[in-house]
PDB file of N, CA and C in Angstrom:
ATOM      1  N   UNK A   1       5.613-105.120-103.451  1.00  0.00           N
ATOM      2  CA  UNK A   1       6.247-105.937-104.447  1.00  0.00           C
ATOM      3  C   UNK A   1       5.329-106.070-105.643  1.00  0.00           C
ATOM      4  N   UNK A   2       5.718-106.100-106.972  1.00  0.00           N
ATOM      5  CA  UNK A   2       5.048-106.618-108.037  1.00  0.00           C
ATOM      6  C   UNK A   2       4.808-108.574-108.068  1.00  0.00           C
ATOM      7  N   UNK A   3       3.916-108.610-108.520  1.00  0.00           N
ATOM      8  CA  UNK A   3       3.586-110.457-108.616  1.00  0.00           C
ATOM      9  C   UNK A   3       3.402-110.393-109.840  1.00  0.00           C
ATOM     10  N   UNK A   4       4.339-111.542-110.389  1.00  0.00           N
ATOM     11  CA  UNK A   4       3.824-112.005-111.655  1.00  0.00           C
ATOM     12  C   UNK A   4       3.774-113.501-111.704  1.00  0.00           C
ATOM     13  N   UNK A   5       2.587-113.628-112.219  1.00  0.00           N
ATOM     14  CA  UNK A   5       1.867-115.386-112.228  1.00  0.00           C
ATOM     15  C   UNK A   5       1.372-115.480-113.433  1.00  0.00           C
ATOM     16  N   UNK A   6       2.303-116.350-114.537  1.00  0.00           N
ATOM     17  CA  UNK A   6       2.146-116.287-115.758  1.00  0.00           C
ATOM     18  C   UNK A   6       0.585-117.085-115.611  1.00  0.00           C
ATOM     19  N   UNK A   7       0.420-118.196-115.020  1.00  0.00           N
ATOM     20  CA  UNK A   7      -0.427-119.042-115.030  1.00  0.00           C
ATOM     21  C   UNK A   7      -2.128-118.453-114.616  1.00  0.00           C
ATOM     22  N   UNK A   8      -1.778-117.679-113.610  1.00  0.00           N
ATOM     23  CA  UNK A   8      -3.092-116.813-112.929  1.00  0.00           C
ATOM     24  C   UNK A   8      -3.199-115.524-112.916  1.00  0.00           C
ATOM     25  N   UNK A   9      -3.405-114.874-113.925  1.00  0.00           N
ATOM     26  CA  UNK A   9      -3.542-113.561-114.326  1.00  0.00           C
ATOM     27  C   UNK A   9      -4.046-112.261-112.431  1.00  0.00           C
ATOM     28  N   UNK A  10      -4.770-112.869-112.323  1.00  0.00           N
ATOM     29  CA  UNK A  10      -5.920-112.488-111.301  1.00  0.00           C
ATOM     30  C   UNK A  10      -4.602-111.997-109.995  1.00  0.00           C
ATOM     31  N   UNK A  11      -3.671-112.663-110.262  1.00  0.00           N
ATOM     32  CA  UNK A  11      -2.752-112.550-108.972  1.00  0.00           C
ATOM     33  C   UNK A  11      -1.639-110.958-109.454  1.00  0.00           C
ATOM     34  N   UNK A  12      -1.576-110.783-110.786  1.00  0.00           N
ATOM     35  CA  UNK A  12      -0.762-109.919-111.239  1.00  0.00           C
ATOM     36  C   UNK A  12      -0.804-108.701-111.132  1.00  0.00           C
ATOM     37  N   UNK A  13       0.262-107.851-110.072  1.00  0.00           N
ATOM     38  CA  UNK A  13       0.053-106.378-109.810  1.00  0.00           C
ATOM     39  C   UNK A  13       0.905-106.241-108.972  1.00  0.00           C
ATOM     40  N   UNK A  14       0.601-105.431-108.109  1.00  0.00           N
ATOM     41  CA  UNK A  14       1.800-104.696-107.095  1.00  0.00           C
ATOM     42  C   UNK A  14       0.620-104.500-105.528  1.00  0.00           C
ATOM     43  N   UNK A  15       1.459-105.226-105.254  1.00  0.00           N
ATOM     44  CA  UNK A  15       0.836-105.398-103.724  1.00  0.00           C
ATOM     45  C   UNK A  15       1.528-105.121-102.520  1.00  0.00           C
ATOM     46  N   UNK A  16       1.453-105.082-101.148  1.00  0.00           N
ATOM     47  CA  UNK A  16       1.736-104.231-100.246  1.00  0.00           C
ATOM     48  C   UNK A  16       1.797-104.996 -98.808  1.00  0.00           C
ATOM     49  N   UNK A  17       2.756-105.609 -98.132  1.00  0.00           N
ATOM     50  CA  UNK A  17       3.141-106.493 -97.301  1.00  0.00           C
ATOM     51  C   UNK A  17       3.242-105.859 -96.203  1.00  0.00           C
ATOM     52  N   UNK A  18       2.790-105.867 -95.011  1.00  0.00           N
ATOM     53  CA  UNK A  18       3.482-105.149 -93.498  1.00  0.00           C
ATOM     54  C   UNK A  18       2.803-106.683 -92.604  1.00  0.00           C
ATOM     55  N   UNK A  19       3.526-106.257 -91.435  1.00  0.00           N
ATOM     56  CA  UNK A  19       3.727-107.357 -90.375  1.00  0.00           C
ATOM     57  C   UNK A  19       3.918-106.390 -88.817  1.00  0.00           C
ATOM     58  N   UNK A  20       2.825-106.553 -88.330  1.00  0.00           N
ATOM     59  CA  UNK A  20       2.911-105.900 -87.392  1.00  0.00           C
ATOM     60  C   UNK A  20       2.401-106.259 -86.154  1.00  0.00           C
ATOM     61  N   UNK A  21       3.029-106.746 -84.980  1.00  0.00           N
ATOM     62  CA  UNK A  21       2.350-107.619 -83.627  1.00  0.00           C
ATOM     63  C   UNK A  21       2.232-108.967 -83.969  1.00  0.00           C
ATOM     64  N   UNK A  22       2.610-109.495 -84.690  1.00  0.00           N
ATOM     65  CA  UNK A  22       2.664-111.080 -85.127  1.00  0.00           C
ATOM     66  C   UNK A  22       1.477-110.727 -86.123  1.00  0.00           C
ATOM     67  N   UNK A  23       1.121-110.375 -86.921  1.00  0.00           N
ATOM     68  CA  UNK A  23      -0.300-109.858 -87.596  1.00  0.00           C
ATOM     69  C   UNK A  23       0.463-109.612 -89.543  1.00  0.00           C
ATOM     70  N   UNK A  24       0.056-110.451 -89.951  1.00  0.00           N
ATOM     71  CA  UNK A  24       0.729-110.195 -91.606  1.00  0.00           C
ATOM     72  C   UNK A  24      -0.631-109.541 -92.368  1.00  0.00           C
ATOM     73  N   UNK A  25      -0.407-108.231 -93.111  1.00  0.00           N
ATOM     74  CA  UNK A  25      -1.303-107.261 -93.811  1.00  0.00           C
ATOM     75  C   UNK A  25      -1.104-107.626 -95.504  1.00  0.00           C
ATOM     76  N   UNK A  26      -1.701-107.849 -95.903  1.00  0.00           N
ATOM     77  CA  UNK A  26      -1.864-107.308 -97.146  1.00  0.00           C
ATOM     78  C   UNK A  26      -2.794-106.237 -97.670  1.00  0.00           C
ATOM     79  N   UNK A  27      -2.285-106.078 -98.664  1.00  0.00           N
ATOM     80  CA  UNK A  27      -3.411-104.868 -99.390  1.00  0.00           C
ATOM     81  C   UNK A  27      -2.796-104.410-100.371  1.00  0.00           C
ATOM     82  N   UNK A  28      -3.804-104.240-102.093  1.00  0.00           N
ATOM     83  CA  UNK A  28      -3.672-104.167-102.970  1.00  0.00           C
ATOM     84  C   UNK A  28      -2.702-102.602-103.466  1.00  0.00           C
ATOM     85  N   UNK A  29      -1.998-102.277-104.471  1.00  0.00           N
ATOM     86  CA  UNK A  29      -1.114-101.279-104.087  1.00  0.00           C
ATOM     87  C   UNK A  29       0.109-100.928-103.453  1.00  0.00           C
ATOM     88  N   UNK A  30       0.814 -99.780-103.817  1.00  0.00           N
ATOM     89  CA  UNK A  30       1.950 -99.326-102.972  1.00  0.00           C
ATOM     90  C   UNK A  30       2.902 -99.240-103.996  1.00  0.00           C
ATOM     91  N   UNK A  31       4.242 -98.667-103.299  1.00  0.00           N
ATOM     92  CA  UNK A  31       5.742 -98.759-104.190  1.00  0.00           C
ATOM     93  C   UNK A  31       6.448 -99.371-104.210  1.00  0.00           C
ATOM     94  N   UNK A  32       6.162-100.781-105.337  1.00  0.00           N
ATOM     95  CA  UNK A  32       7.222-102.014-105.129  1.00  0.00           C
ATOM     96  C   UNK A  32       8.372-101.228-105.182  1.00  0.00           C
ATOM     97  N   UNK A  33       9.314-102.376-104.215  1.00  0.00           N
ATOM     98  CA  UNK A  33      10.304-102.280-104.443  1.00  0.00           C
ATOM     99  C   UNK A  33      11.607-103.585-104.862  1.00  0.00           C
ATOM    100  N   UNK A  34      10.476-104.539-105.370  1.00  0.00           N
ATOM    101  CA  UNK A  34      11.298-105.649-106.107  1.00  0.00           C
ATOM    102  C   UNK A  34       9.886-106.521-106.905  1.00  0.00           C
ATOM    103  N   UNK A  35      10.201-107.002-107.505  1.00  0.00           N
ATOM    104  CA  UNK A  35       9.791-108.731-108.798  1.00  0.00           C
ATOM    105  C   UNK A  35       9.882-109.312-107.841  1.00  0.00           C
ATOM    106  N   UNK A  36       8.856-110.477-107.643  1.00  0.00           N
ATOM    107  CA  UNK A  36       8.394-112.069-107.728  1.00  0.00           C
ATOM    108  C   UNK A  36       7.764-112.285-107.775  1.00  0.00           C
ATOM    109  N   UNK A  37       8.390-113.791-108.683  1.00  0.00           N
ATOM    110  CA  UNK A  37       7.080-114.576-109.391  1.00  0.00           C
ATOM    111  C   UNK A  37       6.192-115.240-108.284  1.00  0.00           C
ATOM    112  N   UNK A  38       5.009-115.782-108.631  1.00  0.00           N
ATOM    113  CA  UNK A  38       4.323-116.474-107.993  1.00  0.00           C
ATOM    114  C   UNK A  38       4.606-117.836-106.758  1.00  0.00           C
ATOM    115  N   UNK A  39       5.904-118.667-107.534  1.00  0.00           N
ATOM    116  CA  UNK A  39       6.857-119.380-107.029  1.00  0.00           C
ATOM    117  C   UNK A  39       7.708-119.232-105.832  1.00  0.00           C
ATOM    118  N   UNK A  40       7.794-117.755-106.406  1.00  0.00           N
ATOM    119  CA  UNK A  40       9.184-116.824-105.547  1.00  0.00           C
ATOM    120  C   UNK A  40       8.163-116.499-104.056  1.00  0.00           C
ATOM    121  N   UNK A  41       7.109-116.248-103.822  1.00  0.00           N
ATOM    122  CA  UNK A  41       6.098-115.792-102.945  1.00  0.00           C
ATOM    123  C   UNK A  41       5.750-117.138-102.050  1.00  0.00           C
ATOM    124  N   UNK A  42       5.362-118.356-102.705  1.00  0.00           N
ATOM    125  CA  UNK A  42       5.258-119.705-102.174  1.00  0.00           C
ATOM    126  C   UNK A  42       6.163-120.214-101.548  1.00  0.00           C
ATOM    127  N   UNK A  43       7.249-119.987-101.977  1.00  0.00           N
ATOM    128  CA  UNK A  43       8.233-120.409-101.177  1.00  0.00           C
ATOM    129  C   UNK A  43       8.197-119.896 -99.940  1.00  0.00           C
ATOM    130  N   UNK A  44       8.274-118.556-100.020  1.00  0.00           N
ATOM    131  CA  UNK A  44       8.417-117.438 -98.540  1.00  0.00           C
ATOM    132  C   UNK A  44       7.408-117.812 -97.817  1.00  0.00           C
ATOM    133  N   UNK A  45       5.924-117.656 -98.041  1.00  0.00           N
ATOM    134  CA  UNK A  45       5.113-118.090 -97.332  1.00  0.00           C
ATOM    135  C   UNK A  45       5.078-119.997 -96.412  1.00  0.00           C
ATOM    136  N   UNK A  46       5.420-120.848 -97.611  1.00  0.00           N
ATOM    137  CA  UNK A  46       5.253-122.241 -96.726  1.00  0.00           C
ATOM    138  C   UNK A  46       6.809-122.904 -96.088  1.00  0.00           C
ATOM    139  N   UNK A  47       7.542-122.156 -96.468  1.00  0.00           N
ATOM    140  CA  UNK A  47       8.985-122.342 -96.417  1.00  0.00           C
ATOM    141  C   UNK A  47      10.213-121.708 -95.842  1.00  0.00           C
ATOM    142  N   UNK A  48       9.635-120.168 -96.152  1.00  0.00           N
ATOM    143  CA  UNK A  48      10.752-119.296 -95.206  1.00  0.00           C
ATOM    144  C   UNK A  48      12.634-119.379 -96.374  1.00  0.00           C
ATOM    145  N   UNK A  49      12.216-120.074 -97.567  1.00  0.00           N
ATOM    146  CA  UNK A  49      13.182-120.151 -98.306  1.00  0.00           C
ATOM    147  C   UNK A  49      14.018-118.369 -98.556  1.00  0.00           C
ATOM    148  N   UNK A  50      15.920-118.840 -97.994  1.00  0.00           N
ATOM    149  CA  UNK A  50      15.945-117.394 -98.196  1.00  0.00           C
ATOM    150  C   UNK A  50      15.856-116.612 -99.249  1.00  0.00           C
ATOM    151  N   UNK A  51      15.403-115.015 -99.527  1.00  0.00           N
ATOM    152  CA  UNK A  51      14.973-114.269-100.924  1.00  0.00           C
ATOM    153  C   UNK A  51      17.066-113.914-101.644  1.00  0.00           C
ATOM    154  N   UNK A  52      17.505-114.491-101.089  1.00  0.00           N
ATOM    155  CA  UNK A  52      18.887-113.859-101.778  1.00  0.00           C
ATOM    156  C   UNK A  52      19.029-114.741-102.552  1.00  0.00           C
ATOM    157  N   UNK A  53      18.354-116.412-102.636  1.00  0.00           N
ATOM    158  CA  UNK A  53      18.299-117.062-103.656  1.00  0.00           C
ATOM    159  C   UNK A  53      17.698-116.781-104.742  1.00  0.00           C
ATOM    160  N   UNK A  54      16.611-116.312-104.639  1.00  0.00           N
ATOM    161  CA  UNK A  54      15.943-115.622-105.688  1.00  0.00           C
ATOM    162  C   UNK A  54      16.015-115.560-107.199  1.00  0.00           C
ATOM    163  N   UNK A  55      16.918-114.398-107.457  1.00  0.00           N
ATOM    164  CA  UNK A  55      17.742-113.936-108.429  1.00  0.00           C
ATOM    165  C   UNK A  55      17.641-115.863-109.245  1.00  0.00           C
ATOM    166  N   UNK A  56      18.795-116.596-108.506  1.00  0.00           N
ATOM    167  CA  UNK A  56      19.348-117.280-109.185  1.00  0.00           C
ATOM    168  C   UNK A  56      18.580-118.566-109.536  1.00  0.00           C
ATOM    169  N   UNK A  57      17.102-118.733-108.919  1.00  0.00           N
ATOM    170  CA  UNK A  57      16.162-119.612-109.019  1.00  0.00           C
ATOM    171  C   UNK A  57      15.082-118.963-110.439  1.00  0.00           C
ATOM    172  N   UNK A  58      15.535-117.787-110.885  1.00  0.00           N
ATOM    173  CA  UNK A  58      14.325-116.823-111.466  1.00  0.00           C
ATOM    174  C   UNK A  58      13.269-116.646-110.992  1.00  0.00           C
ATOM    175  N   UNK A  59      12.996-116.432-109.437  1.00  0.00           N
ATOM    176  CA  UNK A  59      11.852-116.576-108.758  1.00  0.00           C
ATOM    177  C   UNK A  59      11.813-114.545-108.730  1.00  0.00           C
ATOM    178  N   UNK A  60      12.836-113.785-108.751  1.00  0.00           N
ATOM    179  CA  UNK A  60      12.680-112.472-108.439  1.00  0.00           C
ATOM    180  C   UNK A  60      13.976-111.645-108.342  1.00  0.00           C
ATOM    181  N   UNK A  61      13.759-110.413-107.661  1.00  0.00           N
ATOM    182  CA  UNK A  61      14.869-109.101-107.656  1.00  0.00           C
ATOM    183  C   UNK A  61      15.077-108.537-106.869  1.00  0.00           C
ATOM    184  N   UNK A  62      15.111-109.421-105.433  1.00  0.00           N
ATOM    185  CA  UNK A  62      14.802-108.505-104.243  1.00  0.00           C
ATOM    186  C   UNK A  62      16.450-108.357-103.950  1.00  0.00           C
ATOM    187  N   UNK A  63      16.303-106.839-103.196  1.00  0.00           N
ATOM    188  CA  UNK A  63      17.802-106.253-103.522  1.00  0.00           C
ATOM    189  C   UNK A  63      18.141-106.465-101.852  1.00  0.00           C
ATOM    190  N   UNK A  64      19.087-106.024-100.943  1.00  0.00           N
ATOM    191  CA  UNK A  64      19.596-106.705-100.347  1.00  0.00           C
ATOM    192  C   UNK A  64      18.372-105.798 -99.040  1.00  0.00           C
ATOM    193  N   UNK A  65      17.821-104.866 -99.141  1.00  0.00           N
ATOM    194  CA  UNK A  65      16.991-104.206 -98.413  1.00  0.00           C
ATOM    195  C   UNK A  65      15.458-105.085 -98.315  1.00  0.00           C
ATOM    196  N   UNK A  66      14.998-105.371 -99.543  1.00  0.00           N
ATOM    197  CA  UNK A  66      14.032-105.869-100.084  1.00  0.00           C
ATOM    198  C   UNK A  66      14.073-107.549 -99.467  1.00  0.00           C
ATOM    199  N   UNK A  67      15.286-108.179 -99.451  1.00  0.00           N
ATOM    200  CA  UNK A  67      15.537-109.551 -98.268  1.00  0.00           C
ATOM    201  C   UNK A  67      15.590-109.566 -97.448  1.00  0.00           C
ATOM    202  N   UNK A  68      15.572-108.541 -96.381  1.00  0.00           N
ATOM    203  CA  UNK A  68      15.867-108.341 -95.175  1.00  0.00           C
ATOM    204  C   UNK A  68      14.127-107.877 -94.450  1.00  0.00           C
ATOM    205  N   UNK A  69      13.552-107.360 -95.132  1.00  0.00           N
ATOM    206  CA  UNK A  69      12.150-107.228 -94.804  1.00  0.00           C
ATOM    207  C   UNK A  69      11.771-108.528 -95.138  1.00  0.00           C
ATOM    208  N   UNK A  70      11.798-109.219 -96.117  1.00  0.00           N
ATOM    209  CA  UNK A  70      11.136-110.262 -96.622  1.00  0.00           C
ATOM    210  C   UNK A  70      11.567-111.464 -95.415  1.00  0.00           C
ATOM    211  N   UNK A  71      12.894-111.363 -94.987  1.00  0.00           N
ATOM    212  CA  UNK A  71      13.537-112.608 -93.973  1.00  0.00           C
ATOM    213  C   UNK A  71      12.270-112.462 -93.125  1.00  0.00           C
ATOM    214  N   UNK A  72      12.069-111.065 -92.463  1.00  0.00           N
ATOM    215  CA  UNK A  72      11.395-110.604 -91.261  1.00  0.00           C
ATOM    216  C   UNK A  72       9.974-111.051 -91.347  1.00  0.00           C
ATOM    217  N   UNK A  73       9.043-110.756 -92.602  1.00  0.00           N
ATOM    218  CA  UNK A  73       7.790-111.312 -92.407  1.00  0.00           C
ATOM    219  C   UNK A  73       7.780-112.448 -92.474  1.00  0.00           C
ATOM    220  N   UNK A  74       8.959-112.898 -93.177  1.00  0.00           N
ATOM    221  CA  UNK A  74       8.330-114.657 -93.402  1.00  0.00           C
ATOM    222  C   UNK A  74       9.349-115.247 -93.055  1.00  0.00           C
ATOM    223  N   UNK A  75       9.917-116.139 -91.969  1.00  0.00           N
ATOM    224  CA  UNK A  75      10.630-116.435 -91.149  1.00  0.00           C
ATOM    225  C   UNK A  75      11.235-117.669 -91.945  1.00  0.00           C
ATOM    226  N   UNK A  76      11.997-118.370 -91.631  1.00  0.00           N
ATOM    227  CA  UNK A  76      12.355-119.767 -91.963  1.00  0.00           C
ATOM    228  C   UNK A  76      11.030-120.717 -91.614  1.00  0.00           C
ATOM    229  N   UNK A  77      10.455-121.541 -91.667  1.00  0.00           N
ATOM    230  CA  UNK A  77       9.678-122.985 -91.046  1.00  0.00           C
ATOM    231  C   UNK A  77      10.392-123.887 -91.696  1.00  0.00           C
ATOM    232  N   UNK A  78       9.948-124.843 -91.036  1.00  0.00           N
ATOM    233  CA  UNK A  78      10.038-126.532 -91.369  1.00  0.00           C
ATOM    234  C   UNK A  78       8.698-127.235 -91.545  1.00  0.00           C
ATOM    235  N   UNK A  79       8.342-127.327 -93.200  1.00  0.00           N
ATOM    236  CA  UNK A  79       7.109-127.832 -93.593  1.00  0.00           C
ATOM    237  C   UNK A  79       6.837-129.302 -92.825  1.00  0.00           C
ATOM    238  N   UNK A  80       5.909-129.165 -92.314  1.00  0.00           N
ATOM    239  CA  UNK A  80       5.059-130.059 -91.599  1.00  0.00           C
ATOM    240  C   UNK A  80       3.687-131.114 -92.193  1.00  0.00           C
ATOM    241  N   UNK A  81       3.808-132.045 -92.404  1.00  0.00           N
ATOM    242  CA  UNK A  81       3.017-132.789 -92.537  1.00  0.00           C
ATOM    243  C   UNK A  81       1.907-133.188 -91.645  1.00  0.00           C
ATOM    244  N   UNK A  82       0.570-132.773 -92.073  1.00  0.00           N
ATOM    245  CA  UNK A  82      -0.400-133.243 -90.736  1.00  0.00           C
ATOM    246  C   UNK A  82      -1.346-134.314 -91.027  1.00  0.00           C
ATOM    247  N   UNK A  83      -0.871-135.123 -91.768  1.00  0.00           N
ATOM    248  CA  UNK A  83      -1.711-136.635 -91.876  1.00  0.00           C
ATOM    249  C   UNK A  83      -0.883-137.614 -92.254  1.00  0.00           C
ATOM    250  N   UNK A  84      -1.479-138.564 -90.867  1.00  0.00           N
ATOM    251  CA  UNK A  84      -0.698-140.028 -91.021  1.00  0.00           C
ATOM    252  C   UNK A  84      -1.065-140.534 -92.134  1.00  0.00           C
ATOM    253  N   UNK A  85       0.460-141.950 -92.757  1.00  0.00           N
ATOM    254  CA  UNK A  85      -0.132-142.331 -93.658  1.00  0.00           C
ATOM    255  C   UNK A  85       0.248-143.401 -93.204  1.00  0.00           C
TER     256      UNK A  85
END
């Protein structure tokens, strides 16, 4: 996927997602095959928010192939709070 983070330059490029044995890879590189923003990535990671929203949040462009991998590495959760208040 390409990342774009208007705010953090340092994050901006095309990077390279696999998931393999419960084991999530990154690594710099590869052939995106969709846009998201920085937002669009946060979500997936702490949230599991689905990518077919995307589009309509301006978070990204993931096409209906490109959501279906994305469902797979990053599952739904239910954000959790771990300190009493």
């Amino acid at each position: 996927m390409t990342l774009v983070d208007d705010q953090c330059p340092w994050n901006n490029g095309v990077w390279t997602f696999s998931g393999e044995g419960g084991v999530l890879s990154i690594w710099e590189g590869g052939d995106p095959v969709c846009h998201l923003t920085i937002q669009g990535l946060s979500a997936l990671v702490w949230s599991g928010i689905d990518p077919a929203t995307f589009p309509f949040r301006g978070w990204g462009d993931p096409g209906p192939a490109a959501q279906a991998t994305l469902r797979t590495l990053f599952p739904k959760a239910f954000p959790v709070l771990n300190e009493k208040f």
